[in-house]
C-alpha atoms as a PDB file:
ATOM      1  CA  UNK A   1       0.000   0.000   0.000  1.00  0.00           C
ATOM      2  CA  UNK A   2       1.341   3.108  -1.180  1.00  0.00           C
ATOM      3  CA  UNK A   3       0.570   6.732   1.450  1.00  0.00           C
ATOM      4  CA  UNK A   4       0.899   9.840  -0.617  1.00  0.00           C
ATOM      5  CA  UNK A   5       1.998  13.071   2.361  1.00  0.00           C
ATOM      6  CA  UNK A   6       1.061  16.619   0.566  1.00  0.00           C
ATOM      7  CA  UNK A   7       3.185  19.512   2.251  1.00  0.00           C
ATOM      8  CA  UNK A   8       1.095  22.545   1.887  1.00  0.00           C
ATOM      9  CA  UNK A   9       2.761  25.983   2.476  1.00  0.00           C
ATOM     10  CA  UNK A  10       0.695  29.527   3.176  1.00  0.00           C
ATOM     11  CA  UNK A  11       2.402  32.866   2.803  1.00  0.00           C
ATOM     12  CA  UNK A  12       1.179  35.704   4.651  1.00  0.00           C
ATOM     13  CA  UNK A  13       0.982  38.983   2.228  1.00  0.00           C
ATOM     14  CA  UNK A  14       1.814  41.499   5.101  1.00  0.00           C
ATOM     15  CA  UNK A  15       1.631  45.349   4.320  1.00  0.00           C
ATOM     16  CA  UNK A  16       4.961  45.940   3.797  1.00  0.00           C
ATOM     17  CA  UNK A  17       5.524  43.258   1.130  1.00  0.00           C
ATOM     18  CA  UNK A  18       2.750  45.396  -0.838  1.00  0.00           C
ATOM     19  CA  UNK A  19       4.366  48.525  -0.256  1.00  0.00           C
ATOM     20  CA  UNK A  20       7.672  47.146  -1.348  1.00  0.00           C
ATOM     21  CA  UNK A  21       5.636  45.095  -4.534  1.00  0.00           C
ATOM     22  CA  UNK A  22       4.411  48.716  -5.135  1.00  0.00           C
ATOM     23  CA  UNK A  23       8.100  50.210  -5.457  1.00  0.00           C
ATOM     24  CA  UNK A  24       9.747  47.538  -7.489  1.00  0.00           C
ATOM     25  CA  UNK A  25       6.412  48.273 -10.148  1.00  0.00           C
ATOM     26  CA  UNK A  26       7.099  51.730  -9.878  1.00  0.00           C
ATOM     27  CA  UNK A  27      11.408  50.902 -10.490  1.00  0.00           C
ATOM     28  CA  UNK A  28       9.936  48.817 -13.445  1.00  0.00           C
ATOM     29  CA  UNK A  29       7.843  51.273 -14.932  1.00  0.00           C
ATOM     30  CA  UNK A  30      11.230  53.605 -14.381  1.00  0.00           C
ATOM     31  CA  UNK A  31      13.328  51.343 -15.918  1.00  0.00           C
ATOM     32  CA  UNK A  32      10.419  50.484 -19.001  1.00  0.00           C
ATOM     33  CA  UNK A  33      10.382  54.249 -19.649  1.00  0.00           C
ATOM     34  CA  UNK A  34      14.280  54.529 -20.222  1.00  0.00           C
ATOM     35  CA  UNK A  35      15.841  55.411 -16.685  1.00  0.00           C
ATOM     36  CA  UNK A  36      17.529  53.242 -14.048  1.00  0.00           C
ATOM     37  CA  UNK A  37      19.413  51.133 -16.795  1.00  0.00           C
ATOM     38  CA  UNK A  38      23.209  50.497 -17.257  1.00  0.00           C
ATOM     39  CA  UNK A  39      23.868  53.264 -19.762  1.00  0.00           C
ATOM     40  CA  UNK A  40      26.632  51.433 -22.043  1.00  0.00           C
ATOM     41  CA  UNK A  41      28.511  50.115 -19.358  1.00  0.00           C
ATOM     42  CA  UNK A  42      26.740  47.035 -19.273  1.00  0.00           C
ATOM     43  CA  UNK A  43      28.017  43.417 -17.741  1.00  0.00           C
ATOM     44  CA  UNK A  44      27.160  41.085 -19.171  1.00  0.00           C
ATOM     45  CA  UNK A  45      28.410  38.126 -17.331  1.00  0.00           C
ATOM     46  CA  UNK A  46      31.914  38.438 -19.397  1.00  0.00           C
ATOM     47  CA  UNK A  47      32.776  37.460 -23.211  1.00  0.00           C
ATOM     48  CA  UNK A  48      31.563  34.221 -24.412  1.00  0.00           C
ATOM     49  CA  UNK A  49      29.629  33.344 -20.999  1.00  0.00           C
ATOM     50  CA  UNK A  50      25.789  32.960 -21.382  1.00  0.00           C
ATOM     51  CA  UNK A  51      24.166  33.159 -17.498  1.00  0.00           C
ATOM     52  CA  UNK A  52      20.728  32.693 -19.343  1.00  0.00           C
ATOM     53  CA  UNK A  53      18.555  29.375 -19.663  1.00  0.00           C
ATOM     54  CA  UNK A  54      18.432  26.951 -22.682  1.00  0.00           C
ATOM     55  CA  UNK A  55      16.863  29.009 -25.347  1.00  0.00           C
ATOM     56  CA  UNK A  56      17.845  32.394 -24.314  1.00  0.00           C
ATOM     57  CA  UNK A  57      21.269  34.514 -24.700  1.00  0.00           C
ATOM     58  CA  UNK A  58      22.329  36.968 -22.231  1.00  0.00           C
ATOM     59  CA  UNK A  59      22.717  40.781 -24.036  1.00  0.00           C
ATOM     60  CA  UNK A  60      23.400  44.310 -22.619  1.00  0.00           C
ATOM     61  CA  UNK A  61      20.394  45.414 -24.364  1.00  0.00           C
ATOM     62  CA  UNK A  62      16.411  44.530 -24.072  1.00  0.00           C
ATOM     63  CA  UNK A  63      13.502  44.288 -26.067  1.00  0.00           C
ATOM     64  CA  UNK A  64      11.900  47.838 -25.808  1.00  0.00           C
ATOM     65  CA  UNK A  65       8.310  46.859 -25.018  1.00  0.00           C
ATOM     66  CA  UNK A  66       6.939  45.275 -21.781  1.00  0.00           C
ATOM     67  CA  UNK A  67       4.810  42.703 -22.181  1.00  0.00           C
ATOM     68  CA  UNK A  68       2.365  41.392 -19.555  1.00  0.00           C
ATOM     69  CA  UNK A  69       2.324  41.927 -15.765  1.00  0.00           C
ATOM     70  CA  UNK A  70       5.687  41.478 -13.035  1.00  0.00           C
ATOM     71  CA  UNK A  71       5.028  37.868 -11.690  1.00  0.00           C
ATOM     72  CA  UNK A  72       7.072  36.444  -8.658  1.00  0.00           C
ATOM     73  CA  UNK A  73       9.283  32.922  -9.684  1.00  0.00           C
ATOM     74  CA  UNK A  74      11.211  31.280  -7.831  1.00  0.00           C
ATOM     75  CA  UNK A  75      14.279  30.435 -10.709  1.00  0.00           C
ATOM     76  CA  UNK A  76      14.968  31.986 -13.674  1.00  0.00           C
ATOM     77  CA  UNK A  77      13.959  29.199 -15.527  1.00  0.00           C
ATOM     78  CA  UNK A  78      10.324  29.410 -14.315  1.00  0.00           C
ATOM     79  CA  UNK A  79      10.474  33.350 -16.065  1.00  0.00           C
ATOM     80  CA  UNK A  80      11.952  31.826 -18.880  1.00  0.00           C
ATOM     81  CA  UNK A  81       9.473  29.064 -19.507  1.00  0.00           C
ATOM     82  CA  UNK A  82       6.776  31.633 -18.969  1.00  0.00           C
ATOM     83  CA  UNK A  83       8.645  34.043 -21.715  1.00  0.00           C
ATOM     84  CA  UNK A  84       8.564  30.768 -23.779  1.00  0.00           C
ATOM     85  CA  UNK A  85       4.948  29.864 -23.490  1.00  0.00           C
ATOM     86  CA  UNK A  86       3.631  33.797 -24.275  1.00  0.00           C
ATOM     87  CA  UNK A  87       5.997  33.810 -27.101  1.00  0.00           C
ATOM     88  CA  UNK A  88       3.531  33.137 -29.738  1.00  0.00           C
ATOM     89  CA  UNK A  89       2.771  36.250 -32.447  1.00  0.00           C
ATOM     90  CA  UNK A  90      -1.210  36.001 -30.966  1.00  0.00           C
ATOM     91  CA  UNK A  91       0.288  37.697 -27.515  1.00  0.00           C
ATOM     92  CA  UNK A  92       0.388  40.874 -28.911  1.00  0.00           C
ATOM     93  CA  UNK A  93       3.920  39.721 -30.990  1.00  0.00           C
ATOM     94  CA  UNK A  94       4.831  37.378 -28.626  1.00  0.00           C
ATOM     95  CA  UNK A  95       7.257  37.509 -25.773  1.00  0.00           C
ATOM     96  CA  UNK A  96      11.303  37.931 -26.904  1.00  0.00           C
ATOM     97  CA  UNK A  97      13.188  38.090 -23.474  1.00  0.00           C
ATOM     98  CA  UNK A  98      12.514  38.792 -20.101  1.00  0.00           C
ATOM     99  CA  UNK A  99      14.821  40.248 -16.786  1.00  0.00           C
ATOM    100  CA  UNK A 100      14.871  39.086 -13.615  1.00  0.00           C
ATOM    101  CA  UNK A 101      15.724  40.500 -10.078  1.00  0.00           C
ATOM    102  CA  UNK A 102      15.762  40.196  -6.493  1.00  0.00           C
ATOM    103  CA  UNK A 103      12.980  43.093  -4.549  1.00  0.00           C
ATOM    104  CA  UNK A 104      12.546  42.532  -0.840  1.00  0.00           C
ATOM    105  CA  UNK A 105      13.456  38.611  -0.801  1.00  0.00           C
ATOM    106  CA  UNK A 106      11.322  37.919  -4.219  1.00  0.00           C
ATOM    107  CA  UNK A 107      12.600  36.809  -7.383  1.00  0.00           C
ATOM    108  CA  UNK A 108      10.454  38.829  -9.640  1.00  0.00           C
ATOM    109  CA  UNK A 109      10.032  38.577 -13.571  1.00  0.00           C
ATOM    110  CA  UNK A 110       9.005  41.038 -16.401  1.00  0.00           C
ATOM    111  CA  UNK A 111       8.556  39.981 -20.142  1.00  0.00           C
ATOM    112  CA  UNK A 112       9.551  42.305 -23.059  1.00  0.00           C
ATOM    113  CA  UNK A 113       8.681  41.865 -26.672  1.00  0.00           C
ATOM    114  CA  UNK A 114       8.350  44.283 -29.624  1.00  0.00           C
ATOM    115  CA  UNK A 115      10.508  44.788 -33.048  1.00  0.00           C
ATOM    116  CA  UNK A 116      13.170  46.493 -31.683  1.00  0.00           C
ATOM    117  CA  UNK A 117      15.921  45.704 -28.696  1.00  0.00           C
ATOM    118  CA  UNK A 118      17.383  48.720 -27.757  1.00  0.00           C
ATOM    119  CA  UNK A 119      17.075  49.734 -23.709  1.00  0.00           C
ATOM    120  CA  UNK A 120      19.637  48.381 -21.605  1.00  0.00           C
ATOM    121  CA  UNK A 121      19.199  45.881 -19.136  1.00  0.00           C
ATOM    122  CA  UNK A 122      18.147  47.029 -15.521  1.00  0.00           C
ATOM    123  CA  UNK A 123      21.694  47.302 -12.927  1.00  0.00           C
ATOM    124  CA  UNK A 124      19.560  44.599 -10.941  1.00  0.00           C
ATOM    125  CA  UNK A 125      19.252  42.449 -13.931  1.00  0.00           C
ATOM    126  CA  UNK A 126      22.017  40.858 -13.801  1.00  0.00           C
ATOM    127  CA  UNK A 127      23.645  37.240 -11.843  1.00  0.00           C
ATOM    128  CA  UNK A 128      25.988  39.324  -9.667  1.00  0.00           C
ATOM    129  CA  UNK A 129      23.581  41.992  -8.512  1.00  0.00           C
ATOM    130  CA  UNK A 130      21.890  41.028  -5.252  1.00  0.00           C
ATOM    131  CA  UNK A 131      18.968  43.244  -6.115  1.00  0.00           C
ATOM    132  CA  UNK A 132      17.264  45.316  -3.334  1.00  0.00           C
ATOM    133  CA  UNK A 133      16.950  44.340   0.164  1.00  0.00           C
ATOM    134  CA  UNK A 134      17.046  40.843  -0.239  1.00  0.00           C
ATOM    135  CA  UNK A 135      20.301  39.702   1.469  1.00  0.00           C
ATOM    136  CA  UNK A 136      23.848  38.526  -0.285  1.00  0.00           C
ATOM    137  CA  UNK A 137      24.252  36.336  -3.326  1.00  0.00           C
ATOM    138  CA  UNK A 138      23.370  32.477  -2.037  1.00  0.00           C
ATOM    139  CA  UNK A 139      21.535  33.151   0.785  1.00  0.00           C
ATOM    140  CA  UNK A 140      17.941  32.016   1.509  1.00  0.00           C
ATOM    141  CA  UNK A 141      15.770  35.473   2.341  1.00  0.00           C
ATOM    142  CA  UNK A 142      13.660  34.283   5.598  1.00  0.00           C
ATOM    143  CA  UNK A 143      10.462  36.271   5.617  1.00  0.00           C
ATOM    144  CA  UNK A 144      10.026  34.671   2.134  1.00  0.00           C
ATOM    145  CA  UNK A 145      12.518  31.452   1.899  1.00  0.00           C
ATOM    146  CA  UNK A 146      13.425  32.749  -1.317  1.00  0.00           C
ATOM    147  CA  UNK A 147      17.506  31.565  -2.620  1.00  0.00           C
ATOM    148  CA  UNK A 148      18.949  34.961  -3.206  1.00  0.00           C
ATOM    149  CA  UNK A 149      20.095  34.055  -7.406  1.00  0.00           C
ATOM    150  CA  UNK A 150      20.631  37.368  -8.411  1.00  0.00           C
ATOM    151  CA  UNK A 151      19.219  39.001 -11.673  1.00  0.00           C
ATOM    152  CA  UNK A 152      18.689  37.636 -15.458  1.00  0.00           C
ATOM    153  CA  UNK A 153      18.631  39.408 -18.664  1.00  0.00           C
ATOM    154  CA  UNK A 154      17.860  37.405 -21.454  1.00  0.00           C
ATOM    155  CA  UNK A 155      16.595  37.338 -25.289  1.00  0.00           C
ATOM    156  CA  UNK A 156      15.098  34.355 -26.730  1.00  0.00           C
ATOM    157  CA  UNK A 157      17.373  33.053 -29.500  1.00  0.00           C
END
């Protein structure tokens, strides 16, 4: 006889995680609109290294358009795989890369499509950027036991 145990987990949305949810969507729309990028520094990740997941390619630039709402993931991969599944031309042209970053101990993901790639990548956006109040690189944030993986920003091949 097989016994199947189901774990079941419950977050508690407290007002402060709304108020910081608030100013990462304002940063976003910030960001979206041209300001609070990289100029042409950029870093991405060094030459010939690709940080993103299978499918996607790590650039100093982004798609210009947002696409979509900012959803909280818990990997890259999950933003990726969502980038993947909206990526069809019936999504108002489809989704061609996303970024990533860390906002008060949540890994938080924003898709960008559109014909042209132009705005640099978000500061946060990147693997060795910590992102904003979420503790160091590798460390699990408690209030949301969230693994501290830094930033992504990635175009679908």
């Amino acid at each position: 006889m097989m016994s199947r145990t189901t774990t079941t987990t419950t977050t508690t949305t407290t007002p402060a995680m709304v108020a910081s949810l608030l100013l990462v969507c304002a940063t976003l729309s910030r960001v979206d609109a041209g300001m609070g990028s990289m100029g042409s520094m950029g870093k991405s990740g060094g030459m010939g290294s690709n940080y993103c997941p299978e499918g996607y390619t790590n650039r100093d630039t982004r798609h210009d358009r947002a696409q979509g709402q900012i959803t909280v993931v818990t990997t890259h991969q999950e933003c990726a795989d969502r980038c993947t599944t909206f990526a069809g031309a019936q999504y108002n042209g489809g989704c061609k890369g996303f970024q990533t970053g860390m906002f008060d101990g949540m890994l938080l993901c924003k898709s960008y499509g559109g014909s042209v790639r132009s705005t640099d990548c978000a500061s946060w956006a990147y693997p060795d950027d910590p992102g904003t109040a979420s503790g160091n690189l590798g460390t699990v944030f408690a209030a949301t036991n969230q693994l501290n993986v830094g930033g992504n920003c990635c175009t679908r091949r």
